[in-house]
PDB file of N, CA and C in Angstrom:
ATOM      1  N   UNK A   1       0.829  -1.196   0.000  1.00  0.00           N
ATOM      2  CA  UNK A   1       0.000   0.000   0.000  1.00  0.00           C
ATOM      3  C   UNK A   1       0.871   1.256   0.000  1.00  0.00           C
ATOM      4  N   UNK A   2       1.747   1.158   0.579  1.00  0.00           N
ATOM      5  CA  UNK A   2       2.797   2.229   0.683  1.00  0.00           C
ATOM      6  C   UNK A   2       3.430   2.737  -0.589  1.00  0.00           C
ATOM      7  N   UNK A   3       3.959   1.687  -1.583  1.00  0.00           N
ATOM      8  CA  UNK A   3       4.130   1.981  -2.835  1.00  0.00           C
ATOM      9  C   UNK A   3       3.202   2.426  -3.892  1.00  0.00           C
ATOM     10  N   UNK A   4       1.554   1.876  -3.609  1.00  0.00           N
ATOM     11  CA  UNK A   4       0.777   2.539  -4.406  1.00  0.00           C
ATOM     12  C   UNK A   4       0.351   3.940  -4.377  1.00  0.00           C
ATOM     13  N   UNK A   5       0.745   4.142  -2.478  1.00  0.00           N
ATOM     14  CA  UNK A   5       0.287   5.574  -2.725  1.00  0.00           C
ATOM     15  C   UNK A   5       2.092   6.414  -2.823  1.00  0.00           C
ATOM     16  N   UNK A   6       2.861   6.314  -3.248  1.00  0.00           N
ATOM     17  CA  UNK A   6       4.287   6.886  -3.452  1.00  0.00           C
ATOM     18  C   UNK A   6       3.984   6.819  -4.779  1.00  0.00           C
ATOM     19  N   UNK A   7       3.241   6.357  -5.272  1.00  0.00           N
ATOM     20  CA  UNK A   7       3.781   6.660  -7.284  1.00  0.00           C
ATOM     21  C   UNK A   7       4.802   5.854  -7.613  1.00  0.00           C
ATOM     22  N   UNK A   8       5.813   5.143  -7.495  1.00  0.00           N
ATOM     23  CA  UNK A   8       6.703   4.411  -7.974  1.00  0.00           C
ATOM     24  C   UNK A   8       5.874   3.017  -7.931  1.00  0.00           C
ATOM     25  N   UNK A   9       7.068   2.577  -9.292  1.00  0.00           N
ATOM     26  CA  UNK A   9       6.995   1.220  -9.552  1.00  0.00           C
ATOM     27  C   UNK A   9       7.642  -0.193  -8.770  1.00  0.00           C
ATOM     28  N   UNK A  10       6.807  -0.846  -8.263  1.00  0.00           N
ATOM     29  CA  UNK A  10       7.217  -1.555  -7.180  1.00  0.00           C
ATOM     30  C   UNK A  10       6.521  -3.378  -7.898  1.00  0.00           C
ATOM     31  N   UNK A  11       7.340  -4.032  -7.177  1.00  0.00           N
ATOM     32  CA  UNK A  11       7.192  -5.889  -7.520  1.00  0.00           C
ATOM     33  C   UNK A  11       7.279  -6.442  -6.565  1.00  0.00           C
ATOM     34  N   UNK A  12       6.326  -7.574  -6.393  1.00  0.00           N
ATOM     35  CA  UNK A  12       6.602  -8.541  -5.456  1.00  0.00           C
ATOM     36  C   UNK A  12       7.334  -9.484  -5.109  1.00  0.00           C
ATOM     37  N   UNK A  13       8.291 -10.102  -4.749  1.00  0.00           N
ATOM     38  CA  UNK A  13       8.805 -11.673  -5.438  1.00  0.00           C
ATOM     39  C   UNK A  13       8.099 -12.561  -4.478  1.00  0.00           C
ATOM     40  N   UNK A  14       7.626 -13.305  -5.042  1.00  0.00           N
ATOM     41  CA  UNK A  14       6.836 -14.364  -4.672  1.00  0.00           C
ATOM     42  C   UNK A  14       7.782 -16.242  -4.925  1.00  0.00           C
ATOM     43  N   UNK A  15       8.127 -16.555  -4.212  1.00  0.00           N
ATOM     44  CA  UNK A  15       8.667 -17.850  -4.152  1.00  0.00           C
ATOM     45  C   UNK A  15       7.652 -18.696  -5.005  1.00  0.00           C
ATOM     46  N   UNK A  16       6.385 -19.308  -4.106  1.00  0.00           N
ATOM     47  CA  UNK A  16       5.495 -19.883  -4.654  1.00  0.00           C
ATOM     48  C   UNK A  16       4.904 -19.443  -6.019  1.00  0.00           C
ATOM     49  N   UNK A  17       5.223 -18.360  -6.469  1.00  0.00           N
ATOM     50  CA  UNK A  17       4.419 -17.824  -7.983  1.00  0.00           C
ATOM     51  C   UNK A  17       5.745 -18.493  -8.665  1.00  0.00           C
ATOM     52  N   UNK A  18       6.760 -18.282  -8.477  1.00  0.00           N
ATOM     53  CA  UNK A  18       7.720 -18.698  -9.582  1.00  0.00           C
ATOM     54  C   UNK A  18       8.064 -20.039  -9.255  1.00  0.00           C
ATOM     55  N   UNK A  19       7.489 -21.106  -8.846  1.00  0.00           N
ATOM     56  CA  UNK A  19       7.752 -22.672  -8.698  1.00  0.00           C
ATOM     57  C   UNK A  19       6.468 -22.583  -9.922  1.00  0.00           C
ATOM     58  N   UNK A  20       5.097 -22.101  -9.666  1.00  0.00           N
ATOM     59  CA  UNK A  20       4.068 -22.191 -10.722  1.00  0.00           C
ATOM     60  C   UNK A  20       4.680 -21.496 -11.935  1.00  0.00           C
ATOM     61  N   UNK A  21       5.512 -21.096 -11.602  1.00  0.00           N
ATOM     62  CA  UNK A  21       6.081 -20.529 -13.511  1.00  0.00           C
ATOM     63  C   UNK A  21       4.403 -19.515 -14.015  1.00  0.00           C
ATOM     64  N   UNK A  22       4.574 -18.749 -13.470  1.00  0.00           N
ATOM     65  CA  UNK A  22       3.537 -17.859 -13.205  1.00  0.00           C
ATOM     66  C   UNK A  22       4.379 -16.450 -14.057  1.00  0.00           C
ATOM     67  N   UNK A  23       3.470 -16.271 -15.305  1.00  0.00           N
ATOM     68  CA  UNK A  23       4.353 -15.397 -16.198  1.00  0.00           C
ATOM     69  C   UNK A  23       3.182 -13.837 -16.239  1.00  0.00           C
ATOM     70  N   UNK A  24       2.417 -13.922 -15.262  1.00  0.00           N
ATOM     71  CA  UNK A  24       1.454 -12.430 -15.291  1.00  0.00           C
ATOM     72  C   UNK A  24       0.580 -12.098 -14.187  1.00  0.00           C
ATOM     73  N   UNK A  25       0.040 -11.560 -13.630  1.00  0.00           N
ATOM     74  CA  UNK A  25      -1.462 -11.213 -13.222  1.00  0.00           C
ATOM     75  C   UNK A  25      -2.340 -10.741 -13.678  1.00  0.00           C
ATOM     76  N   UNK A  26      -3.662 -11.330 -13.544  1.00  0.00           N
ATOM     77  CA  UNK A  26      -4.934 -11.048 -14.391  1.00  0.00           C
ATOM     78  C   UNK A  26      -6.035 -10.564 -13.172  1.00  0.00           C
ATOM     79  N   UNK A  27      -6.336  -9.261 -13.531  1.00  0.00           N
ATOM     80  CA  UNK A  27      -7.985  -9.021 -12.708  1.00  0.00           C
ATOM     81  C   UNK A  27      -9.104  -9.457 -13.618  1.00  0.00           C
ATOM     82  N   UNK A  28     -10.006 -10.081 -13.434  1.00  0.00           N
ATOM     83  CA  UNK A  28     -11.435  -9.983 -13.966  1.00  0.00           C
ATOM     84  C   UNK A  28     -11.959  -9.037 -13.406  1.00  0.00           C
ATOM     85  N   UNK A  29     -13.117  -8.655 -14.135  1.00  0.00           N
ATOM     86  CA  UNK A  29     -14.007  -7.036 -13.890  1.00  0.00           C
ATOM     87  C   UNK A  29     -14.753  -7.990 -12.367  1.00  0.00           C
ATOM     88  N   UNK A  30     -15.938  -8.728 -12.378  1.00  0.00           N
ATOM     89  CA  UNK A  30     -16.238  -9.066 -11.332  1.00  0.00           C
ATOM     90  C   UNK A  30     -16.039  -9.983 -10.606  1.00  0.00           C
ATOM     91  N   UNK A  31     -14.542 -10.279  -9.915  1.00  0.00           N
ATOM     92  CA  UNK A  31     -13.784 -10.346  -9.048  1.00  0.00           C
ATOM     93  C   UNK A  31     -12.912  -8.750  -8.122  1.00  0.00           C
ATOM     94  N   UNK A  32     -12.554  -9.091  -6.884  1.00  0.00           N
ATOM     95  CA  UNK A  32     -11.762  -8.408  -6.602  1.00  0.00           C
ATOM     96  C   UNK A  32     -10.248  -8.907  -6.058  1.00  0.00           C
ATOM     97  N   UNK A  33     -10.379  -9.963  -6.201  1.00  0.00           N
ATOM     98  CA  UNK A  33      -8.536 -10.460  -6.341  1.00  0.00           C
ATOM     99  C   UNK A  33      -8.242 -10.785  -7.678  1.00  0.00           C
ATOM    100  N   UNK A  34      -7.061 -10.635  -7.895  1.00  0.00           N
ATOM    101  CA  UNK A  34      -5.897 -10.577  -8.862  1.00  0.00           C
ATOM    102  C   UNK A  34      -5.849 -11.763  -8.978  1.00  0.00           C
ATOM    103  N   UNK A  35      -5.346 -12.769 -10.129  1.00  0.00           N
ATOM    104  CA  UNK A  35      -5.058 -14.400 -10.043  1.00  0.00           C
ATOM    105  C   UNK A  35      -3.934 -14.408 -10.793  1.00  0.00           C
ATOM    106  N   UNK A  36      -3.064 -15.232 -10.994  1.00  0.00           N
ATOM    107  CA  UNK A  36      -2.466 -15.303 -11.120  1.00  0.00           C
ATOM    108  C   UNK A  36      -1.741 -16.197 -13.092  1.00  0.00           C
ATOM    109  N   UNK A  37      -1.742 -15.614 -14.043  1.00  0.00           N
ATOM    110  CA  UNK A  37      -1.342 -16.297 -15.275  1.00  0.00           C
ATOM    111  C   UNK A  37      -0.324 -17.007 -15.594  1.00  0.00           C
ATOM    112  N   UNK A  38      -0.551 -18.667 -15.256  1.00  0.00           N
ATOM    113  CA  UNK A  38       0.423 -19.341 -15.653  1.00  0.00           C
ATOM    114  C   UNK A  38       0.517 -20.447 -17.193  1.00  0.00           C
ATOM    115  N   UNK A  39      -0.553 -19.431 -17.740  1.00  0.00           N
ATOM    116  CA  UNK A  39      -0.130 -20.108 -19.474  1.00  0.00           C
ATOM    117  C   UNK A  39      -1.286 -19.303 -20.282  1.00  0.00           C
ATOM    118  N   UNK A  40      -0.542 -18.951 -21.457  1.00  0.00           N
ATOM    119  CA  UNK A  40      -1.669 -18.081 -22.346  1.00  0.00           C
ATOM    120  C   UNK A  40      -2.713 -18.988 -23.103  1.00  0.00           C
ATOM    121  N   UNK A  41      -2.938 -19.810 -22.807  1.00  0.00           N
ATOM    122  CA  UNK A  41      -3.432 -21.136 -24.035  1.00  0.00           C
ATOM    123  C   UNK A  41      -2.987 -21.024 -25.124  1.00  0.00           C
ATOM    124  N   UNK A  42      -3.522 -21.807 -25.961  1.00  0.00           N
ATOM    125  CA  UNK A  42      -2.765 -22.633 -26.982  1.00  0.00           C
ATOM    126  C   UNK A  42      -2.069 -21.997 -28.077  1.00  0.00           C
ATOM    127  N   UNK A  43      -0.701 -22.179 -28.565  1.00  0.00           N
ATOM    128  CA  UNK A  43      -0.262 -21.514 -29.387  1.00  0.00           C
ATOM    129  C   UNK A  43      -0.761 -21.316 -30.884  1.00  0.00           C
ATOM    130  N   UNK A  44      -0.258 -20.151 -31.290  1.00  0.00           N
ATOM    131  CA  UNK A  44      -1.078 -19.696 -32.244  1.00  0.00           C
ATOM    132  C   UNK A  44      -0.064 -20.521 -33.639  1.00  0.00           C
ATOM    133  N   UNK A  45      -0.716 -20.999 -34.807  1.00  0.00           N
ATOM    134  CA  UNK A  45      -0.096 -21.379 -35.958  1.00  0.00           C
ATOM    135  C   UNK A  45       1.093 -21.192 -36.145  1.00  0.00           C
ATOM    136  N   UNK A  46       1.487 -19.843 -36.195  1.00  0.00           N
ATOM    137  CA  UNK A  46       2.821 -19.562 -36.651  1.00  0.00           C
ATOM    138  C   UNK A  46       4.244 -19.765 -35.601  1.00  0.00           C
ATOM    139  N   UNK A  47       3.681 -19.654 -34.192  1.00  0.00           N
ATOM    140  CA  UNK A  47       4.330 -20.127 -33.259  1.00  0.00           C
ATOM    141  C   UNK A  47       4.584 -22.156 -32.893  1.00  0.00           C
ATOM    142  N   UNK A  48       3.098 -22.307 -33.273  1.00  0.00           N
ATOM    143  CA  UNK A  48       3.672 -24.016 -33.974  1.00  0.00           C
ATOM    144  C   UNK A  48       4.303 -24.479 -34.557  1.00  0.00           C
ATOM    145  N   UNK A  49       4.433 -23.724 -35.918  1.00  0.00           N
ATOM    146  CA  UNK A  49       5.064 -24.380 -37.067  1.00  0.00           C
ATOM    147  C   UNK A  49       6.753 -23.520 -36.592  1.00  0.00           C
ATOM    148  N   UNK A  50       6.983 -22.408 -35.734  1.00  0.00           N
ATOM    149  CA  UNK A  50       8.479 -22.091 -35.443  1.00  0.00           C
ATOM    150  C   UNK A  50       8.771 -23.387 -34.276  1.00  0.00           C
ATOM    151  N   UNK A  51       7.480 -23.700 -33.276  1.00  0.00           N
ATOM    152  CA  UNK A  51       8.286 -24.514 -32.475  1.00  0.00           C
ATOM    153  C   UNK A  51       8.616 -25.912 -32.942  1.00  0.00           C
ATOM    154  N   UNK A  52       8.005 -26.635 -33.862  1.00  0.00           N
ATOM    155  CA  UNK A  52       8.083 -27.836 -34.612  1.00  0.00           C
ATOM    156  C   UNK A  52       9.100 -27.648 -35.217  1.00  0.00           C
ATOM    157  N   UNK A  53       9.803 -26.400 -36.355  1.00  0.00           N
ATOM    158  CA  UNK A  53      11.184 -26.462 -36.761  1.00  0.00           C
ATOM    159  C   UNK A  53      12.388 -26.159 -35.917  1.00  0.00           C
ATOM    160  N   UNK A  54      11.810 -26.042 -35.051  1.00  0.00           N
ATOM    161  CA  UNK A  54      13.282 -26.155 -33.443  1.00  0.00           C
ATOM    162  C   UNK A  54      13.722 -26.981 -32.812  1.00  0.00           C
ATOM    163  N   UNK A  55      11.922 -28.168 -32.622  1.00  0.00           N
ATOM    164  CA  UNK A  55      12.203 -29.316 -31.954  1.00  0.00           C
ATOM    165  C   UNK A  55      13.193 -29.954 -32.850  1.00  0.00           C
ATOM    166  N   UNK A  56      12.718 -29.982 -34.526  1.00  0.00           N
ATOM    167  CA  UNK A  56      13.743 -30.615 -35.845  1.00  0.00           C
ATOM    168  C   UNK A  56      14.570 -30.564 -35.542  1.00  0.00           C
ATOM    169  N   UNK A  57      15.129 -29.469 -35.454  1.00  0.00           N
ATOM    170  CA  UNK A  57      16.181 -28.694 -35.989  1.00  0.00           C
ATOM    171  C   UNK A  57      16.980 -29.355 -34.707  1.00  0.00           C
ATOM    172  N   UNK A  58      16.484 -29.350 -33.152  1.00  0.00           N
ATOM    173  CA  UNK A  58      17.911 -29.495 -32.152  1.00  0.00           C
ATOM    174  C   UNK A  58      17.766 -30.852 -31.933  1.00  0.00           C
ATOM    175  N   UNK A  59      16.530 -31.990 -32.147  1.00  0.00           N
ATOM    176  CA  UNK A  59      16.703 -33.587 -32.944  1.00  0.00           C
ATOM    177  C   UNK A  59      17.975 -33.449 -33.241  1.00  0.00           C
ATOM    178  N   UNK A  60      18.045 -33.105 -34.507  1.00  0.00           N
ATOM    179  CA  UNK A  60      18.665 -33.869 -35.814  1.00  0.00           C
ATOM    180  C   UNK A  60      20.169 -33.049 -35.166  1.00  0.00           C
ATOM    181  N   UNK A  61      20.718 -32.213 -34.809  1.00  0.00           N
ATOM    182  CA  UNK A  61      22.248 -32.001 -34.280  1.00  0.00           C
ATOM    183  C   UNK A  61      22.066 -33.158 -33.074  1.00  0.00           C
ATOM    184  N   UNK A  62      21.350 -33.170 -32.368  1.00  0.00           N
ATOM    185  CA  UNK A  62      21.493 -34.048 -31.123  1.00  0.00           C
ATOM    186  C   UNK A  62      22.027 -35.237 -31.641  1.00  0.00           C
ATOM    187  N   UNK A  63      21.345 -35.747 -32.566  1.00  0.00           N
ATOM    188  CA  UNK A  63      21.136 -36.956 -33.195  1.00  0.00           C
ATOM    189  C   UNK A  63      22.676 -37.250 -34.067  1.00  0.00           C
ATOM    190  N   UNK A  64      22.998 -36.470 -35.146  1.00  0.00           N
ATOM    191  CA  UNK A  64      24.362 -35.753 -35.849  1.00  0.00           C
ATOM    192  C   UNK A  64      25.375 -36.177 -34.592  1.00  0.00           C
ATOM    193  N   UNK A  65      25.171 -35.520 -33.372  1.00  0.00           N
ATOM    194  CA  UNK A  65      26.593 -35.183 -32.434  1.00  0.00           C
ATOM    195  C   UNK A  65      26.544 -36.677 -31.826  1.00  0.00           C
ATOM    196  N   UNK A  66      25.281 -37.175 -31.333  1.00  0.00           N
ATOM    197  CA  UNK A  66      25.444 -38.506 -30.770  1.00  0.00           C
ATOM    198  C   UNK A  66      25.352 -39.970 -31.876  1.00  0.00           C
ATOM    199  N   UNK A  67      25.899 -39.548 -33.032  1.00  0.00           N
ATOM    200  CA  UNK A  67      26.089 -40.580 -34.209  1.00  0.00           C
ATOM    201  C   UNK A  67      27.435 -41.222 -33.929  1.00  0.00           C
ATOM    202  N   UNK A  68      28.460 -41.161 -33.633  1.00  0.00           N
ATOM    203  CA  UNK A  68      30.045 -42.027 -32.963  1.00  0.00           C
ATOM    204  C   UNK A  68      29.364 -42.230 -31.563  1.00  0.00           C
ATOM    205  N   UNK A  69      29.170 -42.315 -30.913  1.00  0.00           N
ATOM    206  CA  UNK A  69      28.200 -42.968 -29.825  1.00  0.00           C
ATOM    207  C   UNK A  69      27.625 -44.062 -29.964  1.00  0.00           C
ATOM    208  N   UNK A  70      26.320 -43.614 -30.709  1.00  0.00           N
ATOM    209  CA  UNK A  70      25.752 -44.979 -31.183  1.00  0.00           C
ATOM    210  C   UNK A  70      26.530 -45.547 -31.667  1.00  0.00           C
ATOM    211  N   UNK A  71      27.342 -45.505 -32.983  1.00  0.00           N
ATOM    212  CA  UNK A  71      28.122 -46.317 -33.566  1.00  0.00           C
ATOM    213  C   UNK A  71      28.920 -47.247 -33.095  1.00  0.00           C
ATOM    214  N   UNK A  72      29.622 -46.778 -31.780  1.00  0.00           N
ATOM    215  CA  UNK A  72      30.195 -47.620 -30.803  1.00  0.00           C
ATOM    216  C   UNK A  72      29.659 -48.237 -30.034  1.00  0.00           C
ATOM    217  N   UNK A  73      28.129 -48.136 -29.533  1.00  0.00           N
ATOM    218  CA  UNK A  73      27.435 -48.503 -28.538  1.00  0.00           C
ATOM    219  C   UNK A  73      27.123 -49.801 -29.683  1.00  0.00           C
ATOM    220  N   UNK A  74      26.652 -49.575 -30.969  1.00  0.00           N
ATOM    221  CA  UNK A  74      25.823 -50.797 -31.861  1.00  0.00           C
ATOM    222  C   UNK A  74      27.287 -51.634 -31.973  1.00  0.00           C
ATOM    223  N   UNK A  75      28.587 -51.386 -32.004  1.00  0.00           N
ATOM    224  CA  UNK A  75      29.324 -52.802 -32.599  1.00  0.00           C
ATOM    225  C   UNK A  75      29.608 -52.633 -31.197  1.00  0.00           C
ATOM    226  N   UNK A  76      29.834 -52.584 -30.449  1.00  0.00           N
ATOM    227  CA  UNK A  76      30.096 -53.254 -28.790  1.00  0.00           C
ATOM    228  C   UNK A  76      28.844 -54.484 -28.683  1.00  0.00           C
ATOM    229  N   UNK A  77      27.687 -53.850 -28.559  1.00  0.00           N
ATOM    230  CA  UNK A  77      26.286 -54.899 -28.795  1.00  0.00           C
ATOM    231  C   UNK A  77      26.899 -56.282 -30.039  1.00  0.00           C
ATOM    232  N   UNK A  78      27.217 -55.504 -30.419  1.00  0.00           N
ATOM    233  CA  UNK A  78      27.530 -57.014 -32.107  1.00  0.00           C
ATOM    234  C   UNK A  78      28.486 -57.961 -31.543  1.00  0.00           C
ATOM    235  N   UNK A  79      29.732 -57.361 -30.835  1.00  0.00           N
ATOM    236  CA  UNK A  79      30.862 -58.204 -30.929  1.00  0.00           C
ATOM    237  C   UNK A  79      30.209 -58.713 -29.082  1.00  0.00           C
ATOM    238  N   UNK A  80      29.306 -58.746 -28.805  1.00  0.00           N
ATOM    239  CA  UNK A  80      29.274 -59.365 -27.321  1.00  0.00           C
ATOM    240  C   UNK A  80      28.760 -60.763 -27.548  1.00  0.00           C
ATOM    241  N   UNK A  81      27.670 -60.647 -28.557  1.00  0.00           N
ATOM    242  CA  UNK A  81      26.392 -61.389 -28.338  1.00  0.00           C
ATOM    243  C   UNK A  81      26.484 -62.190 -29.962  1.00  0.00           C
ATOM    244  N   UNK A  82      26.365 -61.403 -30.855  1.00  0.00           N
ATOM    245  CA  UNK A  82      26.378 -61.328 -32.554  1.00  0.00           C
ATOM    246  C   UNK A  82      25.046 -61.510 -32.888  1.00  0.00           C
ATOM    247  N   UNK A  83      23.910 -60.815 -31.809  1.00  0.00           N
ATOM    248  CA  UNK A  83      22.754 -61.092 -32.170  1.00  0.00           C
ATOM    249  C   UNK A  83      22.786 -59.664 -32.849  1.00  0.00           C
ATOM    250  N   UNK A  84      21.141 -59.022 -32.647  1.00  0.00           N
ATOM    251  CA  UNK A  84      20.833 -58.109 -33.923  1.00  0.00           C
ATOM    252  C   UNK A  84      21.448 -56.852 -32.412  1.00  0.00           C
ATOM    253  N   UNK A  85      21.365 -56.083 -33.016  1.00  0.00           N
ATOM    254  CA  UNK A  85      21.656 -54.339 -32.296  1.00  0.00           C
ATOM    255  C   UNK A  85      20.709 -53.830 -31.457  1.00  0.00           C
ATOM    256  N   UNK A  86      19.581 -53.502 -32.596  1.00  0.00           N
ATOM    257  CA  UNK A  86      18.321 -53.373 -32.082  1.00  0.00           C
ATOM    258  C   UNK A  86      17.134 -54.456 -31.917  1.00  0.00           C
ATOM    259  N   UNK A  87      16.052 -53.619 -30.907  1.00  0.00           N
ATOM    260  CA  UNK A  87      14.672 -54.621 -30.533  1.00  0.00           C
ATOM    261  C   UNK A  87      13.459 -53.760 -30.632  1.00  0.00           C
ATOM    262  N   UNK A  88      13.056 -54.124 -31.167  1.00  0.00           N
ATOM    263  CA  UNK A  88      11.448 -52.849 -31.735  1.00  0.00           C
ATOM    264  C   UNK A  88      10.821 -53.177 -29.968  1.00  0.00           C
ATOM    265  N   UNK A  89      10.208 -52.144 -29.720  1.00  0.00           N
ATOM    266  CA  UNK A  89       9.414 -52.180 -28.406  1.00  0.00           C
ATOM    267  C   UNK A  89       8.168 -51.584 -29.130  1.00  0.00           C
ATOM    268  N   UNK A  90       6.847 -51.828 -28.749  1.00  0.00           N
ATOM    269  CA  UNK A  90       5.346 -51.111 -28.922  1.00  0.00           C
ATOM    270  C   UNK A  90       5.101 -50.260 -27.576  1.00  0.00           C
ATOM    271  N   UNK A  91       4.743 -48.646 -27.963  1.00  0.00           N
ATOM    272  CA  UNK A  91       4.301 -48.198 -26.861  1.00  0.00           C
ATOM    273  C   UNK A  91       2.723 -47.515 -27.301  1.00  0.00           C
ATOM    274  N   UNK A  92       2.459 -47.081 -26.308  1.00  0.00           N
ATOM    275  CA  UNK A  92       1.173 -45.885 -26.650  1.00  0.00           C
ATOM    276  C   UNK A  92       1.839 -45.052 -26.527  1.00  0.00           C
ATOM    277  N   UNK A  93       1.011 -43.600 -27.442  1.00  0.00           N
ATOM    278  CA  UNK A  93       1.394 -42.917 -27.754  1.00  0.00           C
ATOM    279  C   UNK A  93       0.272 -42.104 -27.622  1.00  0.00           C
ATOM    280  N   UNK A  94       0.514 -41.163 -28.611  1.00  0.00           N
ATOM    281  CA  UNK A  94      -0.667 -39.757 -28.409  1.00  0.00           C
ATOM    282  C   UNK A  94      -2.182 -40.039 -29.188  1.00  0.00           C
ATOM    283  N   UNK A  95      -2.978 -40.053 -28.474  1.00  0.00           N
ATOM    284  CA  UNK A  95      -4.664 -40.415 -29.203  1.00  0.00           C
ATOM    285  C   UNK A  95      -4.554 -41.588 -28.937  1.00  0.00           C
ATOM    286  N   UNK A  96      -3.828 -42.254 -28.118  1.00  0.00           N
ATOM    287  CA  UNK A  96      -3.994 -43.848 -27.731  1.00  0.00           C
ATOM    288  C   UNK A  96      -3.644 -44.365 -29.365  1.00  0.00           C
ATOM    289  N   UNK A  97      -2.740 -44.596 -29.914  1.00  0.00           N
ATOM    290  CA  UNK A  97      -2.430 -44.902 -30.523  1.00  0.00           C
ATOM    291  C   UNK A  97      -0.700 -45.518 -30.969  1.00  0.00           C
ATOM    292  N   UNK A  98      -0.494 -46.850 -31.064  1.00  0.00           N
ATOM    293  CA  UNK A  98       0.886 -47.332 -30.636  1.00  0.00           C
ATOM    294  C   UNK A  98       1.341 -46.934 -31.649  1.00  0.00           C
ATOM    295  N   UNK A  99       2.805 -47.423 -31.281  1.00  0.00           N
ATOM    296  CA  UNK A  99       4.024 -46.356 -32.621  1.00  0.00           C
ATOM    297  C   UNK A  99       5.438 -47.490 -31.661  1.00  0.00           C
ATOM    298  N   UNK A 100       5.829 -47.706 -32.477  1.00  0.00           N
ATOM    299  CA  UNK A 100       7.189 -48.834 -32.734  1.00  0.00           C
ATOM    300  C   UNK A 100       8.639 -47.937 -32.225  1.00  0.00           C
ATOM    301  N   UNK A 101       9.102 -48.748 -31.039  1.00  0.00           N
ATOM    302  CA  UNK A 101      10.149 -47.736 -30.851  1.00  0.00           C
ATOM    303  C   UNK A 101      11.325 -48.402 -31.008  1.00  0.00           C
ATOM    304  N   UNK A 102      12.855 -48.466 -31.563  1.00  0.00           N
ATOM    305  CA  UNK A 102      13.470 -49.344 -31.588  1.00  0.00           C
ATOM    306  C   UNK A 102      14.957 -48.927 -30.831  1.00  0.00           C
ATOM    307  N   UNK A 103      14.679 -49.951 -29.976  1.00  0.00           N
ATOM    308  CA  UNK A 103      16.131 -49.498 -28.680  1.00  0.00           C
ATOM    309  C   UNK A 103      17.505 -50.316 -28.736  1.00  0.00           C
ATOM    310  N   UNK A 104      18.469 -49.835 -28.716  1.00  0.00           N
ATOM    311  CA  UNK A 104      19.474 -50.719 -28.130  1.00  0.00           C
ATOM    312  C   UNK A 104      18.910 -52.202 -27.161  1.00  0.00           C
ATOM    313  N   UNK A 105      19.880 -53.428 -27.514  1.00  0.00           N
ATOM    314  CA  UNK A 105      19.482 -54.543 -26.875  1.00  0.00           C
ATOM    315  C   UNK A 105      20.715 -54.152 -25.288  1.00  0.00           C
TER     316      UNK A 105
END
């Protein structure tokens, strides 16, 4: 109260708001507490299609940088056993719908 009536710009830090990753405050007209905004809903198109070419995009270096990795991890597997490398696993997935995952043995 002291800061509202001084005119300066003043913040709270709140511990518990930033564990909720709490990025605003919102009044509604008929309410009189403040609540607290921890997600704008759903992203808009163009912010989809940038976050889908990012997820790509840091995949495929991940994938690129950990290629001599695997490579060594698959003939270590070969020369132990001389069975196959990989083993398809079935999981669920998104819409309840399975999708084939294939792991190191």
């Amino acid at each position: 109260m002291l800061l509202k009536s001084a005119g300066v710009y003043g913040e709270i830090v709140s511990e518990p708001a930033h564990r909720l990753g709490a990025v605003g405050v919102h009044r509604y007209e008929d309410q009189d507490r403040p609540t607290l905004v921890v997600s704008h809903g759903p992203l808009s198109l163009r912010s989809r299609v940038l976050k889908r070419a990012s997820d790509i995009a840091v995949a495929a270096g991940a994938l690129i940088a950990l290629l001599p990795l695997f490579l060594v991890i698959g003939v270590l597997i070969k020369f132990e056993d001389r069975g196959p490398v990989f083993f398809v696993q079935r999981r669920m997935g998104r819409g309840n719908q399975f999708f084939e995952m294939y792991r190191f043995r």
